[in-house]
N, C-alpha and C. Protein backbone atom coordinates (compact mmCIF):
# COMPACT_ATOMS: atom_id res chain seq x y z
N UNK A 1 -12.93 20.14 28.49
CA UNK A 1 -12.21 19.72 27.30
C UNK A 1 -10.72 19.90 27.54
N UNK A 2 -9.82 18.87 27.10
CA UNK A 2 -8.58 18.94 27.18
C UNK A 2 -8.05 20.14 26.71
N UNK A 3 -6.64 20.53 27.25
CA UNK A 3 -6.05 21.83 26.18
C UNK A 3 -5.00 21.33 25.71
N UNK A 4 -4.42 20.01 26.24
CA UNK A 4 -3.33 19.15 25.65
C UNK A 4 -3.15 18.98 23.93
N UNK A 5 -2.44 19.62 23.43
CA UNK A 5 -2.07 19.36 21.95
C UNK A 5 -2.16 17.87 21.18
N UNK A 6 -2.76 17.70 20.29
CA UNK A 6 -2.51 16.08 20.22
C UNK A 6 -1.68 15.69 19.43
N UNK A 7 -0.95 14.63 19.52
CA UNK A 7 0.40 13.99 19.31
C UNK A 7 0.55 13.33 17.98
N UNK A 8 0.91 14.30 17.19
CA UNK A 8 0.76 14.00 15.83
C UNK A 8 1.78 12.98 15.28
N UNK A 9 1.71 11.83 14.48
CA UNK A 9 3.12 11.04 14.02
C UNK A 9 2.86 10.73 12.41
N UNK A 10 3.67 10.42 11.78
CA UNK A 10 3.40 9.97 10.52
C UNK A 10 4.48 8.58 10.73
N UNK A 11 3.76 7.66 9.73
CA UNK A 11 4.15 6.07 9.78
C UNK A 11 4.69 5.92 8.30
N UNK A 12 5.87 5.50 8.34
CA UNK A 12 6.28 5.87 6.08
C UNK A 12 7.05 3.79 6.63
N UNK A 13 6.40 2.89 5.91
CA UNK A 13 6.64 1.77 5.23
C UNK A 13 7.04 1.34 4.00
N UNK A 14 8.18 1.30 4.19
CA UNK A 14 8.80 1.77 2.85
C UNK A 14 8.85 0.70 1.89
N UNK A 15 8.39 -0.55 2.68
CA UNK A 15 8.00 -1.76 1.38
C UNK A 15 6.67 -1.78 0.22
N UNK A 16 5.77 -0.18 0.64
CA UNK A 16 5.10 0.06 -0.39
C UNK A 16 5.71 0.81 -1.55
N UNK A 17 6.42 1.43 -1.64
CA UNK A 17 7.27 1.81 -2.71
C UNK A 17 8.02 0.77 -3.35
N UNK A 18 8.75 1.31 -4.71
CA UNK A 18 9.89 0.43 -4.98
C UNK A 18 11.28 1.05 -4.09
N UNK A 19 12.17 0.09 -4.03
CA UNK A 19 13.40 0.18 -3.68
C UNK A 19 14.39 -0.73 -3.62
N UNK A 20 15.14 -0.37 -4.03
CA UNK A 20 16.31 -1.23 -3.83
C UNK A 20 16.67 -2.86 -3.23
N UNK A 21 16.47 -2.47 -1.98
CA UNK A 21 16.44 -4.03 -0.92
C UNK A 21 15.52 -4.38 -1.46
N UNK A 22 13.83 -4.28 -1.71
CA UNK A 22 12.92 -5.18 -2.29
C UNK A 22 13.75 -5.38 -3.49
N UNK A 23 14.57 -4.69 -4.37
CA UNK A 23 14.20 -5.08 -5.88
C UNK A 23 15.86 -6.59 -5.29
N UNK A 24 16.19 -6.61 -4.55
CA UNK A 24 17.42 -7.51 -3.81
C UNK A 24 17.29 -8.89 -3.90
N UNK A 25 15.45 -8.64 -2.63
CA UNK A 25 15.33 -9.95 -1.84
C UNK A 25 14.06 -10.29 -2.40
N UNK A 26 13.39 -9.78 -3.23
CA UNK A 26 12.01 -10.35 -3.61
C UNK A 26 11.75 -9.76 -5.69
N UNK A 27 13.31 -9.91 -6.05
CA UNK A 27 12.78 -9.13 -7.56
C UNK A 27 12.73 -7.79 -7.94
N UNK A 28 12.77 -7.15 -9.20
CA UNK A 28 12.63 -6.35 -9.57
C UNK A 28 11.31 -5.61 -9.17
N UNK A 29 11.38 -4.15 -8.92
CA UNK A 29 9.48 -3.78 -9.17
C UNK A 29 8.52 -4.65 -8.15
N UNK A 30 9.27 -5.31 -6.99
CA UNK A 30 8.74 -5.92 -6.04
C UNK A 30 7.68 -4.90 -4.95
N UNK A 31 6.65 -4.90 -4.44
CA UNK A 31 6.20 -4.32 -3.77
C UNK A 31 5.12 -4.71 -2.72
N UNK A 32 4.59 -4.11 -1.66
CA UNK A 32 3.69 -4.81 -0.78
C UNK A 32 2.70 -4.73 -1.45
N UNK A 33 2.36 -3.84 -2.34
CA UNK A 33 0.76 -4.06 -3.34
C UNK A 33 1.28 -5.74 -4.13
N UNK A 34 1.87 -6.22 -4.36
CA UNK A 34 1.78 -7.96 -4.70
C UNK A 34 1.02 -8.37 -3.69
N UNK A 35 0.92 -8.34 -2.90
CA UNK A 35 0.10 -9.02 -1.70
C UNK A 35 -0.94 -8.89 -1.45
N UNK A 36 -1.22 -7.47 -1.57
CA UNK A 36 -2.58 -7.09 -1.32
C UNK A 36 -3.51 -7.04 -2.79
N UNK A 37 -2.59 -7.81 -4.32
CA UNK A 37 -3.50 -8.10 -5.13
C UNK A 37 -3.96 -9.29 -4.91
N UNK A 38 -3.09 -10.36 -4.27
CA UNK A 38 -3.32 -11.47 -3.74
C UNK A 38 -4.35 -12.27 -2.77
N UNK A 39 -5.00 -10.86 -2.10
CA UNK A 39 -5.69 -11.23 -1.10
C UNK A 39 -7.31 -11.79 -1.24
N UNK A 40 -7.31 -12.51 -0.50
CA UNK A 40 -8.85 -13.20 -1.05
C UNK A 40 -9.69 -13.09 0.37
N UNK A 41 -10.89 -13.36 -0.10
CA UNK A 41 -12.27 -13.24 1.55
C UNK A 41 -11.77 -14.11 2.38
N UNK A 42 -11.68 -14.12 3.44
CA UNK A 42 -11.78 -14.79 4.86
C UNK A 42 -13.13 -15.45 5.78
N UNK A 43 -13.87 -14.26 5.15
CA UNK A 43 -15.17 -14.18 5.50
C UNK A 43 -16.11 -13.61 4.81
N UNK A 44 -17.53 -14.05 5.39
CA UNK A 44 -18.62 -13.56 4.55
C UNK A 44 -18.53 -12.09 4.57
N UNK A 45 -19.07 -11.45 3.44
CA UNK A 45 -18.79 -9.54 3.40
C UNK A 45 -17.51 -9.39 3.73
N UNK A 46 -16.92 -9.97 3.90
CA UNK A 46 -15.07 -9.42 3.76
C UNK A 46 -14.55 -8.65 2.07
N UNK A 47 -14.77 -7.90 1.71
CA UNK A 47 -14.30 -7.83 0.19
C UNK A 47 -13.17 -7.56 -0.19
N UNK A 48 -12.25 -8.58 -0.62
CA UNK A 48 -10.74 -8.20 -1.13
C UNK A 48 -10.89 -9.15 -2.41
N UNK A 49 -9.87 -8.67 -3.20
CA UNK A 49 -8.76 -7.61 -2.64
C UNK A 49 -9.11 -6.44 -2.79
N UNK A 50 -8.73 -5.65 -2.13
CA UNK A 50 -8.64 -3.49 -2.43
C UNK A 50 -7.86 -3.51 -3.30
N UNK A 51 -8.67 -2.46 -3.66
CA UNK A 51 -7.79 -2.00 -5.23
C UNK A 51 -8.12 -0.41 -5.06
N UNK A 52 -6.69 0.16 -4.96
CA UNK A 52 -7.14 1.52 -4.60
C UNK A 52 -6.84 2.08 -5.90
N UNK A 53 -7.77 3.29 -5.89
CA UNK A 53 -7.49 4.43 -6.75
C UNK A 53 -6.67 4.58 -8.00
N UNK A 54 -7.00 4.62 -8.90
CA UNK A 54 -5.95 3.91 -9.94
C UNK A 54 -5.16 6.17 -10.45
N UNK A 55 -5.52 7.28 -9.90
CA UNK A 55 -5.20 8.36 -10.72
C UNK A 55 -4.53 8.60 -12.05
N UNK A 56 -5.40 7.82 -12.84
CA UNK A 56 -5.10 8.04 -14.31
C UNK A 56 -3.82 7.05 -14.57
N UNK A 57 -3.56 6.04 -13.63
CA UNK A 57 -2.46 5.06 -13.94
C UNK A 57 -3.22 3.70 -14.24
N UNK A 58 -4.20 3.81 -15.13
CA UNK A 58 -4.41 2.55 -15.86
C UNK A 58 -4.30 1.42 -14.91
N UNK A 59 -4.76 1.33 -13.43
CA UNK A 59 -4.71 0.19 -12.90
C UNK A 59 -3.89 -0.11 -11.97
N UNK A 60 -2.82 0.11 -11.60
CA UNK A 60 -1.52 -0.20 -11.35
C UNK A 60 -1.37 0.46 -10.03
N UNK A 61 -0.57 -0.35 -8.95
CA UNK A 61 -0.87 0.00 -7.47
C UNK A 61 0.08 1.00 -6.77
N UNK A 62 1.23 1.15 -8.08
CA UNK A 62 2.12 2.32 -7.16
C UNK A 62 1.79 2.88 -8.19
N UNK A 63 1.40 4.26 -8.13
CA UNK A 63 1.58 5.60 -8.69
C UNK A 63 2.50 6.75 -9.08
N UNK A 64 3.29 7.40 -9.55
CA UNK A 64 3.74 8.62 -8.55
C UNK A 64 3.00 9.93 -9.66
N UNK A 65 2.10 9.27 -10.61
CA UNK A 65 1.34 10.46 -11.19
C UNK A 65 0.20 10.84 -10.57
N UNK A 66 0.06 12.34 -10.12
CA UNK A 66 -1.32 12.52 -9.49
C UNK A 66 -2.15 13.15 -10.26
């Protein structure tokens, strides 16, 4: 078994949040969840769109209540 540490990274995409430049170039309250409500099957058993986890936010794809 290896003893090599493994190479931990974190990935932060910041077009899932709101911010600024989105609210610029694509609207107010713009976000990459628009897209991914958008998404439809491709294929058979493909199921979209995802709809994640709503934590007590009535639905809605950005959160910041947990």
């Amino acid at each position: 078994m290896s003893k090599e540490k493994p190479l931990v990274c974190a990935y932060y995409f910041r077009n899932w949040h709101p911010n600024r430049q989105n609210d610029k170039w694509h609207g107010k309250g713009w976000t990459e969840w628009n897209l991914v409500k958008c998404a439809t099957p491709r294929f058979e058993g493909h199921k979209q769109p995802k709809v994640p986890l709503t934590h007590g936010c009535s639905g809605i794809y950005y959160c910041t209540r947990q």
